[in-house]
N, C-alpha and C. Protein backbone atom coordinates (compact mmCIF):
# COMPACT_ATOMS: atom_id res chain seq x y z
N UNK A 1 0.84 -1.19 0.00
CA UNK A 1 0.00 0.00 0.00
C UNK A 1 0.89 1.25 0.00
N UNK A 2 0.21 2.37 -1.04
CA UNK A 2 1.14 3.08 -1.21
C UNK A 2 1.13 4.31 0.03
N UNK A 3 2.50 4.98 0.76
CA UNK A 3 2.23 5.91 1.93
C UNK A 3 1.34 7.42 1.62
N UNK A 4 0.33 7.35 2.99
CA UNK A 4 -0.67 8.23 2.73
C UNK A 4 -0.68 9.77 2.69
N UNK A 5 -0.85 10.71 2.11
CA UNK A 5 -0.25 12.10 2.42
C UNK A 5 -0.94 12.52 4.06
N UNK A 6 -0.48 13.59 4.22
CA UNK A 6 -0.78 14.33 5.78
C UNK A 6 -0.92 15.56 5.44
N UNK A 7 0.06 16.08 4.78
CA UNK A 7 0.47 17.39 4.99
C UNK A 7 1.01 18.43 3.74
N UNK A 8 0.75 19.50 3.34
CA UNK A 8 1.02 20.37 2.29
C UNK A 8 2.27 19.26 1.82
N UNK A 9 2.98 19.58 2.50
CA UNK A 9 4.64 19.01 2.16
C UNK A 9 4.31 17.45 1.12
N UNK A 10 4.06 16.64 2.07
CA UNK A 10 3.56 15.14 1.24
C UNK A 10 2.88 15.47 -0.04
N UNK A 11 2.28 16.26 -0.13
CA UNK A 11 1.26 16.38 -1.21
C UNK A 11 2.65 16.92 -2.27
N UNK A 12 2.68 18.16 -2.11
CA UNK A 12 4.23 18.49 -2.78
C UNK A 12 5.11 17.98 -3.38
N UNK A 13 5.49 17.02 -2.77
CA UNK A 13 6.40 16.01 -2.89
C UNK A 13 6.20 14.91 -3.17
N UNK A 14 4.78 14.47 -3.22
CA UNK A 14 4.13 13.59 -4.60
C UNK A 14 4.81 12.88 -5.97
N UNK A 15 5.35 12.32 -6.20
CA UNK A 15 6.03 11.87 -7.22
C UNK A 15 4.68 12.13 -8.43
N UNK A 16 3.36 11.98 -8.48
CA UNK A 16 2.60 12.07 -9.05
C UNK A 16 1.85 13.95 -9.22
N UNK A 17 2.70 14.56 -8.08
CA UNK A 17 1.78 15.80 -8.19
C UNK A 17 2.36 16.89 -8.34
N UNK A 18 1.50 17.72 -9.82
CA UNK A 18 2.26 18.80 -10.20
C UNK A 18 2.50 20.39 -9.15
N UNK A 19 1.44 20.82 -8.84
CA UNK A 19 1.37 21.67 -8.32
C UNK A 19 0.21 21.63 -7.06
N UNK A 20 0.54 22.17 -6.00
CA UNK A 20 -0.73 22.39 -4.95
C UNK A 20 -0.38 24.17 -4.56
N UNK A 21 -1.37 24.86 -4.47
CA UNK A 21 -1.77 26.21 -3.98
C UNK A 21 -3.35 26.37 -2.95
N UNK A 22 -3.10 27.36 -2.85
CA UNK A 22 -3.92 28.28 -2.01
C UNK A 22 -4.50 29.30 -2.96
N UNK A 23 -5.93 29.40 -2.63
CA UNK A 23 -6.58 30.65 -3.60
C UNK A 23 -7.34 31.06 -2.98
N UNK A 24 -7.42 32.34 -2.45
CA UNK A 24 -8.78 33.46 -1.86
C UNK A 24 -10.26 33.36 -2.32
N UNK A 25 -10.88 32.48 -2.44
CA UNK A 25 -12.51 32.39 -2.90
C UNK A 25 -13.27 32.06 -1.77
N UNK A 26 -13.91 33.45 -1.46
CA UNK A 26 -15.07 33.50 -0.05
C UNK A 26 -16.15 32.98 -0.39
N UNK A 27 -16.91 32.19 0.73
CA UNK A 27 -18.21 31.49 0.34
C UNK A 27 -18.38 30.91 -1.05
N UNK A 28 -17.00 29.94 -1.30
CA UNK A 28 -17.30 29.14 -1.88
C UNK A 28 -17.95 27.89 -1.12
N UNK A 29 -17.02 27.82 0.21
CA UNK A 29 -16.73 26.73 0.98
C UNK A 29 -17.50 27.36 2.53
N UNK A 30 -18.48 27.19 3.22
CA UNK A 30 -18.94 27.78 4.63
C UNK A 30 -18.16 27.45 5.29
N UNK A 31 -18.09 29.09 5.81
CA UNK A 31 -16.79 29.52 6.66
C UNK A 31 -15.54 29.37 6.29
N UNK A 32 -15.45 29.31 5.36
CA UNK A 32 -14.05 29.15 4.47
C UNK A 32 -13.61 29.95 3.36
N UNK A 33 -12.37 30.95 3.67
CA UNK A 33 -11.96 32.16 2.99
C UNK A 33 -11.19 31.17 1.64
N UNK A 34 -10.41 30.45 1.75
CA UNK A 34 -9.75 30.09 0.59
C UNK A 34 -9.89 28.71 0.26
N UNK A 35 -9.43 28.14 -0.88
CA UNK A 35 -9.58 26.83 -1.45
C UNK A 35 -8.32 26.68 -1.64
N UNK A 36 -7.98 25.01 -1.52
CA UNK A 36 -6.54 24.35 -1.72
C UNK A 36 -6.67 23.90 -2.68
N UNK A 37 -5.76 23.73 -3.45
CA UNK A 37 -6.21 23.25 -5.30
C UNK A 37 -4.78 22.24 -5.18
N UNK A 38 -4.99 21.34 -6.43
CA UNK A 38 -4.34 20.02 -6.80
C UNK A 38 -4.12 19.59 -7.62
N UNK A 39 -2.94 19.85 -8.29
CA UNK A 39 -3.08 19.06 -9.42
C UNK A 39 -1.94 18.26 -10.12
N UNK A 40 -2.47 17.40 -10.78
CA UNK A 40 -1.58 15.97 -11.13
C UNK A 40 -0.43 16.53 -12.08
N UNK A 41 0.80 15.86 -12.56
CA UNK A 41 1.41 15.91 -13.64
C UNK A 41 0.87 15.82 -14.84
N UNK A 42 1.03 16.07 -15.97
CA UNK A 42 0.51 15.93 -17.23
C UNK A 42 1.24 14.50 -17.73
N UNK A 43 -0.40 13.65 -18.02
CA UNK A 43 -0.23 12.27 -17.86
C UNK A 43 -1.32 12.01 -17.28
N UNK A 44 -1.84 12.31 -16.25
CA UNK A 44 -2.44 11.47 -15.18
C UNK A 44 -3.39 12.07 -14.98
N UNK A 45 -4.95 11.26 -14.25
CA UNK A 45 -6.05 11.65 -13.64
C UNK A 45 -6.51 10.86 -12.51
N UNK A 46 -7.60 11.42 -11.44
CA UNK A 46 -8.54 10.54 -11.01
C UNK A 46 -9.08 9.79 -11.20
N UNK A 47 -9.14 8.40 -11.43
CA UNK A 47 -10.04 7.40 -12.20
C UNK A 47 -11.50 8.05 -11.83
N UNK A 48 -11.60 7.64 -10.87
CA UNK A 48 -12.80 7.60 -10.32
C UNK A 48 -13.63 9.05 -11.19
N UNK A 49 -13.08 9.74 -10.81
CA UNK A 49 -13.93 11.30 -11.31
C UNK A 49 -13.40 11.48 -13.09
N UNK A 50 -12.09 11.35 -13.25
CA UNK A 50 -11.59 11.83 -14.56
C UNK A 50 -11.58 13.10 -14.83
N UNK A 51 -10.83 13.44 -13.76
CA UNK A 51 -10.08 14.63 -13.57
C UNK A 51 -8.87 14.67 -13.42
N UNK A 52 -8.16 15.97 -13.81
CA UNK A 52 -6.60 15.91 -13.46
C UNK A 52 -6.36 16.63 -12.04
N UNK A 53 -7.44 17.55 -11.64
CA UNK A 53 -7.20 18.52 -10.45
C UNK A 53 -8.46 18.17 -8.86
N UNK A 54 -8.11 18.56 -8.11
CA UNK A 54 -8.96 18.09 -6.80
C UNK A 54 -9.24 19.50 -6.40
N UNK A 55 -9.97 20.05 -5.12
CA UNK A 55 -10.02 21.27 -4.28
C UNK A 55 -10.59 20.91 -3.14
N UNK A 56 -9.95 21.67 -2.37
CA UNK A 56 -11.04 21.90 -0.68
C UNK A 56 -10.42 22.69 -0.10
N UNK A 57 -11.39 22.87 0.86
CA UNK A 57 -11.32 23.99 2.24
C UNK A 57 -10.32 24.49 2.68
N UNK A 58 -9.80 22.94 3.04
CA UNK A 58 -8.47 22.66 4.14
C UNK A 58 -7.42 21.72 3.71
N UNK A 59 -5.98 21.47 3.42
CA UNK A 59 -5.42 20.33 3.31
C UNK A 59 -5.47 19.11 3.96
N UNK A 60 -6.14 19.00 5.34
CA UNK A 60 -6.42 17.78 5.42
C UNK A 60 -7.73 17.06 4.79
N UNK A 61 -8.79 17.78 4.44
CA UNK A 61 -9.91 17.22 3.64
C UNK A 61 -9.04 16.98 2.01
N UNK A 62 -8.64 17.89 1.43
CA UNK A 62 -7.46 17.58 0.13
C UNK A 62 -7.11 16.21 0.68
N UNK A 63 -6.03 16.29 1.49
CA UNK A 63 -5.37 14.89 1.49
C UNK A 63 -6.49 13.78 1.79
N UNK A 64 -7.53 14.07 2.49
CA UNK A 64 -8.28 12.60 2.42
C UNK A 64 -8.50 12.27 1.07
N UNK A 65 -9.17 13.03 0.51
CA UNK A 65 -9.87 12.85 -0.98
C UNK A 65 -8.57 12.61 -2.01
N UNK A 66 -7.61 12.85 -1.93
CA UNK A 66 -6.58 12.46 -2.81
C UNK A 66 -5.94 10.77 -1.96
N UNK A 67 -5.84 10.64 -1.03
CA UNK A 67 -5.74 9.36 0.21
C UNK A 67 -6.97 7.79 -0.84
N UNK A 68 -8.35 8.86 -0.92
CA UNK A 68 -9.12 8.01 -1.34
C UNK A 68 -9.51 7.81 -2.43
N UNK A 69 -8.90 8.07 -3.45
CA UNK A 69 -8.51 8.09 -5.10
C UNK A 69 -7.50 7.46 -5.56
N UNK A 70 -7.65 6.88 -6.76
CA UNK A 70 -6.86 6.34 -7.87
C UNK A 70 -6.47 7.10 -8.45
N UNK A 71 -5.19 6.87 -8.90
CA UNK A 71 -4.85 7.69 -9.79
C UNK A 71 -4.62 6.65 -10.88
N UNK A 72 -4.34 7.33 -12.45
CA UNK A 72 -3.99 6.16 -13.24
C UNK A 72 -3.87 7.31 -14.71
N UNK A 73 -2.93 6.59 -15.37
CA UNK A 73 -2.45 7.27 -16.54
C UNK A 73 -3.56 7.84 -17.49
N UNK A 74 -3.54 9.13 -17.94
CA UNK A 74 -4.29 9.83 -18.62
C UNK A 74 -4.76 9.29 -19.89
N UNK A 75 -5.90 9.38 -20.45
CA UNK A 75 -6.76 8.57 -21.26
C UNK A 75 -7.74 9.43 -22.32
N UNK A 76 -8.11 9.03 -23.17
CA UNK A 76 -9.05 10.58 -23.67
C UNK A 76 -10.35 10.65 -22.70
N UNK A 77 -10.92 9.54 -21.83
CA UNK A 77 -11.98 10.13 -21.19
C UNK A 77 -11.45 10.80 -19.49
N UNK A 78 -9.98 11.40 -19.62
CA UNK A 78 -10.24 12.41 -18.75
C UNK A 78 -9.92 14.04 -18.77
């Protein structure tokens, strides 16, 4: 089993992940000033969704939802 992220850093340092940020969007999220964004190398998606990018609130909700996803080589249906 592959080791689970925790933390900005893990995510970062992802062998699979291109970039993670922070972005200022109020009431997207209740009670939540900014969104954490995610996204894969070029190549790759979420199976499950068939997406290349994730978002949330907080990095630990990010890391669950990336924790509880597949990833798998990019395809035309993502």
């Amino acid at each position: 089993m592959a080791k689970q992220v925790r933390t900005i850093k893990d995510l970062q340092n992802h062998p699979l992940v291109d970039k993670v940020f922070k972005e200022w969007q109020p009431h997207t999220y209740d009670g939540f000033e900014y969104i954490y964004w995610l996204w894969l190398k070029d190549g790759y998606c979420f199976k499950e969704y068939q997406v290349t990018a994730l978002n949330g609130p907080t990095i630990q909700r990010l890391c669950d939802e990336f924790n509880s996803l597949k990833i798998t080589k990019r395809t035309d249906g993502c």
